[in-house]
Protein backbone atom coordinates (compact mmCIF):
# COMPACT_ATOMS: atom_id res chain seq x y z
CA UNK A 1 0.00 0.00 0.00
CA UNK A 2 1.22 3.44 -0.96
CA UNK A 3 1.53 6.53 1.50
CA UNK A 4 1.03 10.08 0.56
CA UNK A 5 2.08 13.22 2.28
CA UNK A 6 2.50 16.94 1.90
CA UNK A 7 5.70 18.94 3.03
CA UNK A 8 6.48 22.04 3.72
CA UNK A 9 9.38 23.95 5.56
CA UNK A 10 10.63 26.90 6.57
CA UNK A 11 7.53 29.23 7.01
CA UNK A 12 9.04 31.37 9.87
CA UNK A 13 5.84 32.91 11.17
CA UNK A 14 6.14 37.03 11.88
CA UNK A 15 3.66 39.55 13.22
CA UNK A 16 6.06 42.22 12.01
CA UNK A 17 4.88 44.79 9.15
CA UNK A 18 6.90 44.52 5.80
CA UNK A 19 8.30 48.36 6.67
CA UNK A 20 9.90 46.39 9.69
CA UNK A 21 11.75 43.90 7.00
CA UNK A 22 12.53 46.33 4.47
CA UNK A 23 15.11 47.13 6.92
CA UNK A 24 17.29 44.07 6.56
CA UNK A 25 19.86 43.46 3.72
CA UNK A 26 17.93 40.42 2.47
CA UNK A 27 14.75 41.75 1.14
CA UNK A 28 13.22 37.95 0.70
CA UNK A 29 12.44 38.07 4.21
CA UNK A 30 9.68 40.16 3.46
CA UNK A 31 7.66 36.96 2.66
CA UNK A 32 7.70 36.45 6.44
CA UNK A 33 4.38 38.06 6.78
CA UNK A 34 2.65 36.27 4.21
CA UNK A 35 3.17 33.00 6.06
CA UNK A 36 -0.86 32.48 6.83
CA UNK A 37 -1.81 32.14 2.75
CA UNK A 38 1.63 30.28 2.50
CA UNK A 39 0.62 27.59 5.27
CA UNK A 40 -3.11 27.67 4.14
CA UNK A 41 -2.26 27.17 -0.02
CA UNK A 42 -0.57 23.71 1.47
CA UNK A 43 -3.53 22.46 3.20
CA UNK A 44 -5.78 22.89 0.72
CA UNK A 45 -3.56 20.93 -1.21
CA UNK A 46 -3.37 18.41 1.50
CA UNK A 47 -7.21 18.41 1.77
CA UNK A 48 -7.60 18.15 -2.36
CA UNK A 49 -5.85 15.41 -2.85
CA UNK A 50 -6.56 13.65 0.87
CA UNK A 51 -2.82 12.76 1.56
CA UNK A 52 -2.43 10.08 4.20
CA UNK A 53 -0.22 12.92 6.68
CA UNK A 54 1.08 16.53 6.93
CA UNK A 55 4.52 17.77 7.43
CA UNK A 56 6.26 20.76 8.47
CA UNK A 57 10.19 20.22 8.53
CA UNK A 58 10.89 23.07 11.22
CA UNK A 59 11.11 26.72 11.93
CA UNK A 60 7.22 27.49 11.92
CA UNK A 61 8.48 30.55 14.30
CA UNK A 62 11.12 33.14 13.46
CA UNK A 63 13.08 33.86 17.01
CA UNK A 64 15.40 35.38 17.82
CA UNK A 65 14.61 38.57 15.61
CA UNK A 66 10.78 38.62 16.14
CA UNK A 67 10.84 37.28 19.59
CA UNK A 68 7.64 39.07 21.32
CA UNK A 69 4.36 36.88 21.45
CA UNK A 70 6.04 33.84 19.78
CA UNK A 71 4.32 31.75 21.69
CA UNK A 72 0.94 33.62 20.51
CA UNK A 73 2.12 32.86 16.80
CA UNK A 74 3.37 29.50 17.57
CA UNK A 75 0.01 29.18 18.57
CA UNK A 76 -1.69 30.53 15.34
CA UNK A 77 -0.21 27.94 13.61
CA UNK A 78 -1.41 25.01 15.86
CA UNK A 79 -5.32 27.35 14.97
CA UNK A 80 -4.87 27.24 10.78
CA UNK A 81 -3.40 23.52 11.30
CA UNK A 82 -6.74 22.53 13.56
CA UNK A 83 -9.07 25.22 11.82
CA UNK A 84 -12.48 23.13 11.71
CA UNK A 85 -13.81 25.13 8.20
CA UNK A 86 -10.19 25.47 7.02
CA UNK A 87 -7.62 23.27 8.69
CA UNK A 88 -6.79 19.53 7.60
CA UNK A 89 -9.57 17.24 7.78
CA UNK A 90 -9.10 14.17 8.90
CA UNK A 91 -5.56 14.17 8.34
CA UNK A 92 -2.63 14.16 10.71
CA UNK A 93 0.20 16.43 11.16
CA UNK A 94 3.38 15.78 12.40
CA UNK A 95 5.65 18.56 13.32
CA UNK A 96 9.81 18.52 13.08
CA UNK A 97 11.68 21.18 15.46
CA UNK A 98 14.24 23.52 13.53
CA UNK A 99 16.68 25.90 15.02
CA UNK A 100 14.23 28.89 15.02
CA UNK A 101 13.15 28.33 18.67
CA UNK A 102 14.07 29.95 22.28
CA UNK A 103 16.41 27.21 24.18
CA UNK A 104 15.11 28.64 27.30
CA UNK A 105 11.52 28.52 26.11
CA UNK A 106 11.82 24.95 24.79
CA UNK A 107 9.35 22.98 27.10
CA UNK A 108 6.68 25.48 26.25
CA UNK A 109 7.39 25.37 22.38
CA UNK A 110 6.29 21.75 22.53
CA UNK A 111 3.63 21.77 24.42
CA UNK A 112 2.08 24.49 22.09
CA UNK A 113 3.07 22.70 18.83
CA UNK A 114 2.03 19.10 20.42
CA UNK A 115 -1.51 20.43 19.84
CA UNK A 116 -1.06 20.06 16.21
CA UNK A 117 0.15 16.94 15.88
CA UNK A 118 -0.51 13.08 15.44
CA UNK A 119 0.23 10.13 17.28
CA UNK A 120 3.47 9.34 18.28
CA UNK A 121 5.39 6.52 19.29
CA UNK A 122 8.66 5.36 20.28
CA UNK A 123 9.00 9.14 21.63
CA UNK A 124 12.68 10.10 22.40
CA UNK A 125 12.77 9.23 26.55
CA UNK A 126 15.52 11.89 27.28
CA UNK A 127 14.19 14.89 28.79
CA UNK A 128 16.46 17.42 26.25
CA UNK A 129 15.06 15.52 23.57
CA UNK A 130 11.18 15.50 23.40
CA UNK A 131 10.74 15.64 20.20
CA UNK A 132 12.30 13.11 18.37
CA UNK A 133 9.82 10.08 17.79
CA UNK A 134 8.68 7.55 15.24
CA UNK A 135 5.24 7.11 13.65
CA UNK A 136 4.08 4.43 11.38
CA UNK A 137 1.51 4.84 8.22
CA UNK A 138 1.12 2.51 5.45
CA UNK A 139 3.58 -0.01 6.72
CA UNK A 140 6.15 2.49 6.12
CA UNK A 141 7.85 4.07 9.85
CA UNK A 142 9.10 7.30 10.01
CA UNK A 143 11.44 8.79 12.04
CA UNK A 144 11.58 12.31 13.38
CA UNK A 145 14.76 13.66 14.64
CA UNK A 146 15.76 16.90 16.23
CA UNK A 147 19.30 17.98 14.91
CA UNK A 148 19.27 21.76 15.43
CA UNK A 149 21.75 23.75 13.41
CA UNK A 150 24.67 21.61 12.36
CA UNK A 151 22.93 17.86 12.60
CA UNK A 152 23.90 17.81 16.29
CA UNK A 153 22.37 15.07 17.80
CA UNK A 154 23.81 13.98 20.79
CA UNK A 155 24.98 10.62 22.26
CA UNK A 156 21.39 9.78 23.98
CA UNK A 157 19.53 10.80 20.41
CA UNK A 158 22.42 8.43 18.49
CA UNK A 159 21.66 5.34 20.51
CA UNK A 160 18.04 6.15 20.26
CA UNK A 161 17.76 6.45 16.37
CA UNK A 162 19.89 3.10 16.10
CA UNK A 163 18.48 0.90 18.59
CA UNK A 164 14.91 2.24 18.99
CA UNK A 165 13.78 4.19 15.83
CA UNK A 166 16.15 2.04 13.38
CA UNK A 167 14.72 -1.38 15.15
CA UNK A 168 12.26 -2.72 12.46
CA UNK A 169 11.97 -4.42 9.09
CA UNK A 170 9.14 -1.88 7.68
CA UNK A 171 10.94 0.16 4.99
CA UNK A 172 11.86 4.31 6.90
CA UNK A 173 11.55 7.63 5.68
CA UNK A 174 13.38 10.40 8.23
CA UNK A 175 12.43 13.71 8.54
CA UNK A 176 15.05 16.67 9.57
CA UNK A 177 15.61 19.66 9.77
CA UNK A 178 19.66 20.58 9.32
CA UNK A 179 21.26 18.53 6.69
CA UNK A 180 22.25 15.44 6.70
CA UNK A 181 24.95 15.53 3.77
CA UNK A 182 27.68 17.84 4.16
CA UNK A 183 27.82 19.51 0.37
CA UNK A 184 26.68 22.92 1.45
CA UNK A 185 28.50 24.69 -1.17
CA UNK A 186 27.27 23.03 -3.52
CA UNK A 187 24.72 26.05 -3.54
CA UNK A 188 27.10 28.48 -4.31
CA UNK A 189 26.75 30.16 -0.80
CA UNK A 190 30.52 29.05 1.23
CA UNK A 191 29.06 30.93 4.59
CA UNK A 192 26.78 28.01 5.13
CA UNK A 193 29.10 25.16 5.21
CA UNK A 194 29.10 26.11 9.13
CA UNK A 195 26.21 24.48 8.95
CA UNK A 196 27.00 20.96 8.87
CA UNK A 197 30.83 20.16 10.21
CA UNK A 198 30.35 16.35 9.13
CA UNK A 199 30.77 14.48 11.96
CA UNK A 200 27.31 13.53 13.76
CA UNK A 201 25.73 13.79 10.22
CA UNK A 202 28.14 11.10 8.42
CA UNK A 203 27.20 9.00 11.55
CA UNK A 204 23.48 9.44 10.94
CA UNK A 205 24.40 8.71 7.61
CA UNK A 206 26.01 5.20 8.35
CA UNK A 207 23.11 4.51 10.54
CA UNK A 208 21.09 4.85 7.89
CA UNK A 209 22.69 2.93 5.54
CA UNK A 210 23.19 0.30 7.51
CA UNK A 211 19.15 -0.29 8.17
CA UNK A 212 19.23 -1.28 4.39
CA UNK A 213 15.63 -0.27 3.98
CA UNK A 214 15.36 3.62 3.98
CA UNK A 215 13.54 5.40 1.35
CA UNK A 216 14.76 8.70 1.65
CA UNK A 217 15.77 11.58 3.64
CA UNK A 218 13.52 14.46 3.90
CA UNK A 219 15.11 18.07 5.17
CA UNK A 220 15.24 21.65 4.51
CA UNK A 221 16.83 24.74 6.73
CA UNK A 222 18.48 26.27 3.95
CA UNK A 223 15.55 28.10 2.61
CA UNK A 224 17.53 28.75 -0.96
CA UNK A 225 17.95 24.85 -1.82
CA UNK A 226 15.54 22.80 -3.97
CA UNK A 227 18.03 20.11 -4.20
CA UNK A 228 18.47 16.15 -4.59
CA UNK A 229 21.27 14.14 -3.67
CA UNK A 230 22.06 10.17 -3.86
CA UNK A 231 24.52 8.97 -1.39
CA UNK A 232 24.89 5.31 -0.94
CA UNK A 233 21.79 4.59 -2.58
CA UNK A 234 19.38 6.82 -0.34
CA UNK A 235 18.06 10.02 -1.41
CA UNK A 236 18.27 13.33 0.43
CA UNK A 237 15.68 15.71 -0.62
CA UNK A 238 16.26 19.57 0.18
CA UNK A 239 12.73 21.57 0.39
CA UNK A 240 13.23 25.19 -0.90
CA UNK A 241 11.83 26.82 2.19
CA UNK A 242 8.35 28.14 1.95
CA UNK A 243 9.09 31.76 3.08
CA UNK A 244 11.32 32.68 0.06
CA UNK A 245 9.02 31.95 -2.43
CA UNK A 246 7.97 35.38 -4.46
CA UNK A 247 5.60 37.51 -3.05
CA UNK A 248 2.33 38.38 -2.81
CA UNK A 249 1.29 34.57 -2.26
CA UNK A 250 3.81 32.56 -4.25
CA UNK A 251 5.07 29.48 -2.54
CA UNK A 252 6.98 26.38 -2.16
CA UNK A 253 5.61 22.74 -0.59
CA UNK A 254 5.77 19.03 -2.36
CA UNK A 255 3.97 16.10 -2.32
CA UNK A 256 5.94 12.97 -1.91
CA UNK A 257 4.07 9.40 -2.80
CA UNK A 258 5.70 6.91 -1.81
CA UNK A 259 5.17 2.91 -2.93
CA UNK A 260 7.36 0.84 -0.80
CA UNK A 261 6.86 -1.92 -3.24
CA UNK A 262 10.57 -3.40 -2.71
CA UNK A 263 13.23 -3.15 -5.53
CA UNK A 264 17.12 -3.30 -4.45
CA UNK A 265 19.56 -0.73 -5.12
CA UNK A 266 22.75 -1.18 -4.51
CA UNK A 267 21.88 -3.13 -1.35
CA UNK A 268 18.95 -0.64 -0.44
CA UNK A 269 15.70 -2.10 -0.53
CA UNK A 270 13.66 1.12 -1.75
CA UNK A 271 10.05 1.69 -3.24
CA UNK A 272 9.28 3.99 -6.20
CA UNK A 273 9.05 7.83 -4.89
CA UNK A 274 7.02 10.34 -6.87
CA UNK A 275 7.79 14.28 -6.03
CA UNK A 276 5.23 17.61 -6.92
CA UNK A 277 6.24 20.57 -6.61
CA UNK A 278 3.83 23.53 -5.80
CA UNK A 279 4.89 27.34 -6.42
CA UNK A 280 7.10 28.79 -8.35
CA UNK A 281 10.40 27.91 -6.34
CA UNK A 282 9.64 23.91 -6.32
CA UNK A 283 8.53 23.40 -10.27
CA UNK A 284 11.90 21.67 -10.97
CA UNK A 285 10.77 18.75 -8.92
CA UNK A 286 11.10 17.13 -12.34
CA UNK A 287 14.46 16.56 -12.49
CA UNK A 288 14.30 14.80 -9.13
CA UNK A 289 11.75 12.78 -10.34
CA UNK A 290 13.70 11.45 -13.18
CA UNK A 291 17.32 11.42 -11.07
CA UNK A 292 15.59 8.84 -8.74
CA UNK A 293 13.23 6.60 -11.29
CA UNK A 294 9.96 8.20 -10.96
């Protein structure tokens, strides 16, 4: 049986006015007030084509800059998400934590966000780590992990991911937020390879690799990517983030269907994975399609 999901990332939620933005060198971050018709265009797609779950892959706030009343936005979102006329209808959503959030405000950021989302199981014991977990649709598990800014993990969320999340025969998906490879200028921008120094992330990696059954690597954090990469036979998928797509109401969020009918590649036992792309900023979706066999 298939599975079907929408994704979206990046939608860094702001009550400032665009005069506020207009201030800062990078003029895309005007989109940050548009982030209500971004986050709405992406359930109606949800709803339309009655995916199985929804996804956001982190930073649904934008601390530190436009700390006041996060919690009060943080909050909107969990509203729009559980809207009864306009939210998702009987479909889940399951949240991933980015590096947008106050460390010293983290127990309240999940309890407000926990209000939007599905079941969960195999929850991350450790009390620094509440939000990575594992849920299961389809026969396919998927694994949620909380890496911050440079795929830190730590020791406790390691063992976790090999011995808890990693410990079944269904085929995984994972869902990130940092990267997981360690090509970051690959998109032509060197000041982000801080972003990734390699280490915990190539040890994700090998954990991965060594389950033999994962279907793919979903992540997104640097909002100018719209990216695809094979590495040992699993595919890392970079979401352009949804608040740099073109104003007025432009956006970018994808559909992934995934049928985990088996086929082995190069020792992987993976399914056939279709992307779509919706906005301007994720139309090339195509040549991921083709790159991995759609």
């Amino acid at each position: 049986m298939s599975v079907s999901w929408i994704a979206i990332g990046d939608i860094h939620i702001s009550a400032k006015p665009l005069a506020y933005w207009d201030s800062f060198s990078q003029k895309e971050w005007r989109r940050f007030p548009t982030w209500a018709t971004r986050l709405q265009e992406a359930i109606d797609q949800a709803n339309l084509d009655a995916v199985d779950f929804f996804t956001q892959l982190g930073d649904v706030v934008n601390a530190p800059w436009d700390t006041d009343g996060w919690v009060a936005r943080l909050q909107s979102f969990v509203d729009q998400i559980n809207d009864g006329a306009n939210g998702l209808s009987g479909i889940d959503c399951y949240n991933v934590i980015g590096n947008h959030r106050l460390a010293a405000e983290e127990a309240n950021y999940f309890t407000t966000i926990a209000a939007a989302q599905g079941t969960r199981s195999n929850q991350h014991p450790s009390a620094e780590v509440p939000s990575a977990y594992t849920f299961e649709i389809n026969s396919v598990r998927f694994i949620v992990i909380y890496n911050k800014y440079n795929a830190e993990m730590g020791a406790a969320q390691l063992t976790w991911l090999e011995d808890t999340a990693l410990d079944t025969s269904l085929p995984v998906v994972v869902l990130s937020h940092a990267y997981l490879h360690t090509d970051m200028h690959d998109y032509g921008d060197p000041s982000y390879a801080y972003y990734n120094d390699g280490t915990e992330a190539a040890t994700v990696r090998g954990l991965l690799e060594a389950h033999g059954k994962v279907q793919g690597v979903l992540q997104c954090h640097y909002h100018r990517a719209n990216s695809f990469r094979m590495i040992n036979n699993i595919p890392y998928f970079s979401l352009h983030g949804s608040v740099l797509a073109p104003i007025p109401s432009d956006n970018a969020f994808y559909k992934f269907e995934l049928d985990p009918d088996k086929f082995s590649v190069g020792g992987q036992s993976r399914g056939h994975i279709t992307v779509t792309g919706y906005g301007s900023k994720a139309q090339d979706v195509n040549l991921v399609n083709a790159f991995i066999g759609a």
